[in-house]
Protein backbone atom coordinates (compact mmCIF):
# COMPACT_ATOMS: atom_id res chain seq x y z
CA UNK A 1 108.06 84.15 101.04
CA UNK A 2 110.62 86.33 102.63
CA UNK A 3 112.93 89.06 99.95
CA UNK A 4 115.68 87.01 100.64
CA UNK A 5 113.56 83.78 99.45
CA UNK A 6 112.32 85.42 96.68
CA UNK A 7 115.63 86.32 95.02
CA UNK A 8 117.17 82.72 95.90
CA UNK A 9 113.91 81.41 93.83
CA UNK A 10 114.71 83.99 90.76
CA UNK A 11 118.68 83.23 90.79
CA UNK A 12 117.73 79.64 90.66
CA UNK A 13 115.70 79.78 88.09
CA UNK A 14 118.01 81.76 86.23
CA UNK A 15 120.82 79.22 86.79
CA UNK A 16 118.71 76.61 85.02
CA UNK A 17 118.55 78.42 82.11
CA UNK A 18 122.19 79.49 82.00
CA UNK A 19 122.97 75.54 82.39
CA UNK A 20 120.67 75.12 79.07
CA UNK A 21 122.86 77.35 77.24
CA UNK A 22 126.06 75.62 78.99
CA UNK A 23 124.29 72.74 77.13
CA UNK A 24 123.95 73.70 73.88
CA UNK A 25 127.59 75.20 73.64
CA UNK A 26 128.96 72.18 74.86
CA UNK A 27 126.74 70.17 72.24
CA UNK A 28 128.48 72.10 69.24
CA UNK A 29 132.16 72.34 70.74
CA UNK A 30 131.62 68.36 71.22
CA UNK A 31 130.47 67.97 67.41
CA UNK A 32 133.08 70.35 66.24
CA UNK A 33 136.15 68.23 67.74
CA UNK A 34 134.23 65.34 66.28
CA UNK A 35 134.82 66.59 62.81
CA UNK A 36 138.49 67.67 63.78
CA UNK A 37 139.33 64.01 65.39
CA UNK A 38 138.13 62.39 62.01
CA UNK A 39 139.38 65.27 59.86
CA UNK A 40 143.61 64.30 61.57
CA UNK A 41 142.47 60.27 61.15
CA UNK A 42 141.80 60.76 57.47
CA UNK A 43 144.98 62.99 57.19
CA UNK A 44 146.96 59.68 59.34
CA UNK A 45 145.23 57.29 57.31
CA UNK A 46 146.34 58.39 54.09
CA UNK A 47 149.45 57.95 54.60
CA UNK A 48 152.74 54.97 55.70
CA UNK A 49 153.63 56.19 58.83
CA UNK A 50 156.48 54.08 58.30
CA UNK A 51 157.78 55.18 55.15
CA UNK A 52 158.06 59.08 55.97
CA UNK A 53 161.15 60.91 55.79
CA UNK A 54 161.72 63.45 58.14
CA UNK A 55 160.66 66.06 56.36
CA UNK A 56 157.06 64.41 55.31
CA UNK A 57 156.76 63.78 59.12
CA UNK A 58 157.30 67.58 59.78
CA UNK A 59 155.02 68.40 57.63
CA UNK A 60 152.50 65.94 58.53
CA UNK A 61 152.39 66.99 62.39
CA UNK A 62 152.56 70.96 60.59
CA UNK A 63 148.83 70.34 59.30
CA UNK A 64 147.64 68.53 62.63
CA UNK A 65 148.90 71.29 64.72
CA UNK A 66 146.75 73.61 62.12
CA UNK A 67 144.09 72.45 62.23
CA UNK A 68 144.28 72.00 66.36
CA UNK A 69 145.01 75.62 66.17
CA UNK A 70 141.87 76.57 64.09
CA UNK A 71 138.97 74.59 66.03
CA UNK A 72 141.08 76.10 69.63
CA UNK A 73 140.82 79.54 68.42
CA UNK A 74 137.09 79.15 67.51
CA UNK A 75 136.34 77.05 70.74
CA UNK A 76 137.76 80.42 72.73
CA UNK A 77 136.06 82.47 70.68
CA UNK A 78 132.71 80.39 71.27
CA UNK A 79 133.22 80.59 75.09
CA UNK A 80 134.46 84.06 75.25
CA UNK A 81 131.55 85.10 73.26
CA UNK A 82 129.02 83.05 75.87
CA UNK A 83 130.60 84.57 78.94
CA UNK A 84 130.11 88.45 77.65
CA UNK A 85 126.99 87.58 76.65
CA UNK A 86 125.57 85.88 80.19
CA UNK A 87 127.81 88.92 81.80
CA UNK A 88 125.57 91.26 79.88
CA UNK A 89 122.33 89.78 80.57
CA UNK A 90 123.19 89.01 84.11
CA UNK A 91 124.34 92.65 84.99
CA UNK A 92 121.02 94.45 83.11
CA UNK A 93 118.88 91.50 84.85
CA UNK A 94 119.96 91.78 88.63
CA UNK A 95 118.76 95.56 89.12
CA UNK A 96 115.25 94.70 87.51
CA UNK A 97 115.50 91.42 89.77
CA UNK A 98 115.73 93.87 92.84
CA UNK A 99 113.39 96.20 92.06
CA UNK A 100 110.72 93.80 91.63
CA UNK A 101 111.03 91.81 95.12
CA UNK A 102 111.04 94.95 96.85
CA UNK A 103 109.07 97.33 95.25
CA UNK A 104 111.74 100.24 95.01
CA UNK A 105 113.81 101.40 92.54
CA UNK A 106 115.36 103.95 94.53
CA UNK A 107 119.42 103.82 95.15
CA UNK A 108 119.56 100.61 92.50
CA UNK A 109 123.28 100.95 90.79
CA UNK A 110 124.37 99.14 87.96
CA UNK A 111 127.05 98.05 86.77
CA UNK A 112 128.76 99.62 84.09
CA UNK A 113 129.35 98.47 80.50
CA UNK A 114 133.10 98.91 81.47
CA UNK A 115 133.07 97.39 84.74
CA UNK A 116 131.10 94.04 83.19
CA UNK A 117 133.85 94.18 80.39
CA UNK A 118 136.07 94.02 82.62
CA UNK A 119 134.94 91.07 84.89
CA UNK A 120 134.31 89.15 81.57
CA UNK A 121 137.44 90.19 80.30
CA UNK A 122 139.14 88.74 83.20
CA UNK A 123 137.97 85.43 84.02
CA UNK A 124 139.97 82.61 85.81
CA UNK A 125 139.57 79.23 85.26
CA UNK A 126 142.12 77.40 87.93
CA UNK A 127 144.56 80.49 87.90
CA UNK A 128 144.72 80.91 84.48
CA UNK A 129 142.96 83.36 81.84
CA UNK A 130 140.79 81.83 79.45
CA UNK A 131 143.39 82.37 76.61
CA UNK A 132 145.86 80.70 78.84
CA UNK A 133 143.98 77.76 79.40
CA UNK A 134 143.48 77.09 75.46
CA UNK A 135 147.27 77.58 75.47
CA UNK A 136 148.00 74.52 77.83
CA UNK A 137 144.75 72.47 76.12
CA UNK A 138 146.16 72.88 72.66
CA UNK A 139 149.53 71.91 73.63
CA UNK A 140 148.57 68.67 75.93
CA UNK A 141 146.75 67.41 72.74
CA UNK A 142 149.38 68.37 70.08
CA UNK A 143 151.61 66.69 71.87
CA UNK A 144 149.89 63.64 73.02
CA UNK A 145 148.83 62.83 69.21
CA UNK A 146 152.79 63.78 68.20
CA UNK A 147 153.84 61.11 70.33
CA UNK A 148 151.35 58.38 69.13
CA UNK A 149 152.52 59.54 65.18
CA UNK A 150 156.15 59.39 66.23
CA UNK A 151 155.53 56.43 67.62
CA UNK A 152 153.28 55.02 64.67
CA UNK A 153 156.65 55.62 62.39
CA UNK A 154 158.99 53.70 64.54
CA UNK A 155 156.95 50.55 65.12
CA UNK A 156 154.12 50.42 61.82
CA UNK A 157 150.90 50.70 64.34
CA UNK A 158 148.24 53.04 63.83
CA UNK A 159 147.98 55.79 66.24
CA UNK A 160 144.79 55.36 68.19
CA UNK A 161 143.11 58.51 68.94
CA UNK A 162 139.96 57.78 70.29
CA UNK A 163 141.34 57.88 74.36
CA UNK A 164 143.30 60.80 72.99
CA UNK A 165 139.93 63.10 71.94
CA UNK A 166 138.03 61.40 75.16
CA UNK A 167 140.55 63.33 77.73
CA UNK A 168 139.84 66.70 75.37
CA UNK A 169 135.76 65.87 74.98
CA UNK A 170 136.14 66.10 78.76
CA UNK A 171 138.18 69.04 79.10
CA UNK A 172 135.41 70.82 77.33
CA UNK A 173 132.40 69.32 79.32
CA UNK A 174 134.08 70.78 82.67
CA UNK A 175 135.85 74.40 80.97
CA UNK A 176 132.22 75.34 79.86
CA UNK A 177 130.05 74.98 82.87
CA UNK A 178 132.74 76.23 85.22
CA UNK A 179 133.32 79.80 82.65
CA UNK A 180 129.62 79.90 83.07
CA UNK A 181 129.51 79.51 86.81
CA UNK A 182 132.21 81.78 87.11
CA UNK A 183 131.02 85.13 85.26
CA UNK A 184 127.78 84.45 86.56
CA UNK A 185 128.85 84.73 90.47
CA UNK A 186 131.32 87.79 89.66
CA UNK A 187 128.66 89.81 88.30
CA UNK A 188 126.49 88.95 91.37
CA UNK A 189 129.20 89.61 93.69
CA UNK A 190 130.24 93.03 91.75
CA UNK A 191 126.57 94.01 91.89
CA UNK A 192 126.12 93.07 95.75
CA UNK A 193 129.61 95.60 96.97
CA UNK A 194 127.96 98.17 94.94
CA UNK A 195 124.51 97.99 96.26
CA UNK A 196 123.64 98.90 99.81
CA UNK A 197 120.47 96.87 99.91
CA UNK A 198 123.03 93.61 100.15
CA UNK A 199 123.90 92.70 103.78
CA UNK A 200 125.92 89.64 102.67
CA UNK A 201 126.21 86.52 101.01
CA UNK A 202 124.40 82.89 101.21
CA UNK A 203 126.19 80.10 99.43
CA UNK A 204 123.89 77.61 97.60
CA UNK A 205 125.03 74.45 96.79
CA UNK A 206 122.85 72.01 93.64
CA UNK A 207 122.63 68.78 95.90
CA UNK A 208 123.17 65.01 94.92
CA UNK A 209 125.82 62.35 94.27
CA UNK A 210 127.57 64.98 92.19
CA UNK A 211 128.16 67.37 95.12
CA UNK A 212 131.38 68.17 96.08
CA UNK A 213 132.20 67.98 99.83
CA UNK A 214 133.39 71.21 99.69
CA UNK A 215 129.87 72.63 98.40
CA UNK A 216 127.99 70.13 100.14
CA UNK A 217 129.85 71.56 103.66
CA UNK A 218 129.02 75.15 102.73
CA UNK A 219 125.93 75.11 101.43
CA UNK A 220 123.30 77.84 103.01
CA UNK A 221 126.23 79.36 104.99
CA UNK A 222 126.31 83.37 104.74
CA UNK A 223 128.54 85.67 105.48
CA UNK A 224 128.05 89.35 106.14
CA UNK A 225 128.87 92.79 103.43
CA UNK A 226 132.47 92.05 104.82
CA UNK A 227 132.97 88.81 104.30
CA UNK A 228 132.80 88.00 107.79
CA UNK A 229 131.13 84.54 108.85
CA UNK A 230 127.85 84.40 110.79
CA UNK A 231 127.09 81.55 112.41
CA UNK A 232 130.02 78.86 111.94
CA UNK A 233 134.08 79.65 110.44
CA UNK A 234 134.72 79.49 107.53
CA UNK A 235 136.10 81.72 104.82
CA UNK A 236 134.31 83.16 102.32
CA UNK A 237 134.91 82.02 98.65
CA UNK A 238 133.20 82.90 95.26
CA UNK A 239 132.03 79.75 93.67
CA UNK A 240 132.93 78.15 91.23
CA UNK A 241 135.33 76.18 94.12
CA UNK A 242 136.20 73.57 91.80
CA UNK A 243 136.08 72.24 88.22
CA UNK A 244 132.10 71.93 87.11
CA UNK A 245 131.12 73.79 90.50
CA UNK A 246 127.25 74.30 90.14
CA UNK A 247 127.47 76.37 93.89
CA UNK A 248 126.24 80.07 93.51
CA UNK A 249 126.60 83.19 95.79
CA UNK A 250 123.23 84.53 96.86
CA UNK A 251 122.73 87.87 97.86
CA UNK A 252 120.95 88.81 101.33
CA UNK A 253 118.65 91.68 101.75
CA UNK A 254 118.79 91.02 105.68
CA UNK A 255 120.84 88.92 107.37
CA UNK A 256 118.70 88.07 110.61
CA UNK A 257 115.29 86.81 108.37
CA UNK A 258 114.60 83.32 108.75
CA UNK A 259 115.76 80.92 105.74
CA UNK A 260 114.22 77.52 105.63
CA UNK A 261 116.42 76.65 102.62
CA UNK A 262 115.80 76.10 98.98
CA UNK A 263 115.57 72.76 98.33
CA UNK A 264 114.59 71.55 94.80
CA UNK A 265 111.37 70.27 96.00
CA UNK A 266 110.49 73.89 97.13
CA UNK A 267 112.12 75.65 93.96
CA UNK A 268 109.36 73.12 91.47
CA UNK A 269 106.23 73.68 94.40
CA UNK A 270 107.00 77.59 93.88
CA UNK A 271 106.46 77.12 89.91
CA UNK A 272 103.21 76.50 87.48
CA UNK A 273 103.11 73.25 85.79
CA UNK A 274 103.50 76.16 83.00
CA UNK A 275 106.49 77.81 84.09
CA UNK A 276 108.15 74.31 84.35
CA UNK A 277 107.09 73.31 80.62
CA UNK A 278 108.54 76.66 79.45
CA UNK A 279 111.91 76.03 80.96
CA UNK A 280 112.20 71.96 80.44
CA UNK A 281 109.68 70.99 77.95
CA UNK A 282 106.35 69.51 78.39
CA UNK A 283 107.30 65.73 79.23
CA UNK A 284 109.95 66.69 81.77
CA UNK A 285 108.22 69.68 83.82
CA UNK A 286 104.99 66.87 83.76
CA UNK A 287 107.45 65.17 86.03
CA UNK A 288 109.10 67.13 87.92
CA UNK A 289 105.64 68.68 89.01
CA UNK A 290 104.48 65.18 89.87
CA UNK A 291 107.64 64.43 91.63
CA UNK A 292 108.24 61.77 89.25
CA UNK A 293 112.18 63.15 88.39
CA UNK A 294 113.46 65.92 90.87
CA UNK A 295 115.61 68.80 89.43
CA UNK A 296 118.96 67.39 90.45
CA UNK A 297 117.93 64.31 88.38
CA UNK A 298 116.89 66.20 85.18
CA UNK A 299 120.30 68.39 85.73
CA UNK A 300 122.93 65.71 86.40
CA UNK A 301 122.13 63.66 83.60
CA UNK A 302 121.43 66.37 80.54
CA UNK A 303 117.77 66.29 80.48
CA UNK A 304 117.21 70.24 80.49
CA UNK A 305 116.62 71.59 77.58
CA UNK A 306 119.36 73.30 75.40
CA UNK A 307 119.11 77.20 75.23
CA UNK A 308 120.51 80.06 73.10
CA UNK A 309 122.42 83.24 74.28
CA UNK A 310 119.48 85.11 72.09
CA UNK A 311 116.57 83.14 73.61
CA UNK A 312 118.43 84.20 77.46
CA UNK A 313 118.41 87.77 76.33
CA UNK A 314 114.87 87.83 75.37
CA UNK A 315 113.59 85.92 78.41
CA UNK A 316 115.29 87.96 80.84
CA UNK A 317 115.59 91.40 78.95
């Protein structure tokens, strides 16, 4: 296995486990605005819409938009949190990474605790900070369940929130994995233009029905130190490319050694029945060492096991 293979197979791995974490945050954000969709229908339900003045309506929509306000602010907080933390890891992990597939330590930089602050300080999510994206969120929803109340007072029906909550359950599901994606690859990027043992870039692509065919067009394409393409035309872009991207950048030790791909098939033959039942629990890596399930399968339908941020620091301190 070429240097270049080896840290594709490492990254990979590492990927998996930052999706199990991307799981179990998106697990308790999805219970929390459980309790707050059941906490505003008990605060509807107890009162006539109908019979409200305008005053009791004011101060009605007043304790919804509280109560939005509180589970937003703890949601960014959540997801802020997780992105310094995978930053951390990810930046303290990559120069031990290095080190190990080529067997010298000498010239390795790191990144700085100020440069990592700042790259998890500064995350986009479709143009727009992370506090600026739980701005717009907050507001879509406020307003979308103002409308059904207003409503609800004008013509006696109960406001029904459920299609309301399903749009915001969503808008979690795809803010979470794509934060993830996105620290992830700047801290691999920042740590490649730093370190002279990076030639350039590959871009890896999770295949199946789920792939974009922007991802699916790119995937295994590099690029050189500059950006420059090698091999076909296209521009280079730091995944995540899209809402939910699962693409990662993967850095090149030499540009000219052969690369036969990573499939998933290769990724499980390269790991111990062990290694697999570490990472997805004994039923699943049975499986996916027998070929029964393949890795896309167990990652497009939520079969990997959840994670915590402490039990990522510890495996990959």
């Amino acid at each position: 296995m070429t240097t270049n293979q080896q840290i594709a197979n490492e990254l990979i791995t590492r990927q998996l486990d930052v999706i199990r974490v991307e799981t179990g945050l998106e697990n308790d954000l999805q219970r929390q605005i459980g309790q707050l969709e059941r906490n505003i229908e008990v605060l509807i339900a107890g009162v006539d819409l109908t019979a409200l003045n305008k005053t009791q309506l004011k101060q009605l929509l007043k304790q919804i938009e509280l109560a939005i306000d509180d589970f937003y602010s703890s949601c960014e907080e959540q997801i802020q949190q997780t992105i310094n933390d995978i930053g951390d890891n990810e930046a303290s992990y990559l120069p031990r990474l290095f080190i190990s597939v080529t067997d010298d330590n000498s010239g390795i930089k790191h990144l700085s605790d100020a440069q990592t602050t700042s790259l998890t300080a500064g995350i986009l999510l479709g143009g727009l900070t992370l506090k600026e994206t739980f701005t717009a969120q907050k507001a879509q929803l406020f307003s979308a369940i103002k409308r059904q109340i207003r409503t609800g007072a004008v013509d006696g029906l109960i406001p029904d929130l459920a299609g309301v909550f399903k749009k915001a359950n969503n808008w979690i599901k795809a803010t979470v994995p794509t934060a993830a994606g996105a620290i992830r690859n700047q801290i691999i990027y920042a740590f490649g233009r730093m370190n002279s043992k990076v030639k350039g870039w590959r871009h890896y692509s999770i295949i199946d029905e789920r792939t974009s065919a922007i991802c699916f067009s790119r995937n295994h394409l590099i690029w050189d130190k500059d950006k420059q393409p090698i091999g076909h035309d296209q521009i280079f872009q730091l995944p995540p490319l899209h809402c939910r991207c699962r693409s990662s950048v993967l850095p090149l030790t030499d540009l000219q050694a052969e690369f036969d791909g990573m499939t998933g098939e290769k990724w499980i033959n390269s790991r111990s029945l062990t290694q697999l039942q570490e990472q997805f629990g004994k039923g699943i890596g049975k499986m996916l060492k027998t070929g029964k399930v393949n890795v896309s399968d167990i990652v497009k339908n939520g079969g990997l096991q959840s994670m915590t941020l402490n039990e990522l620091r510890e495996k990959y301190q």
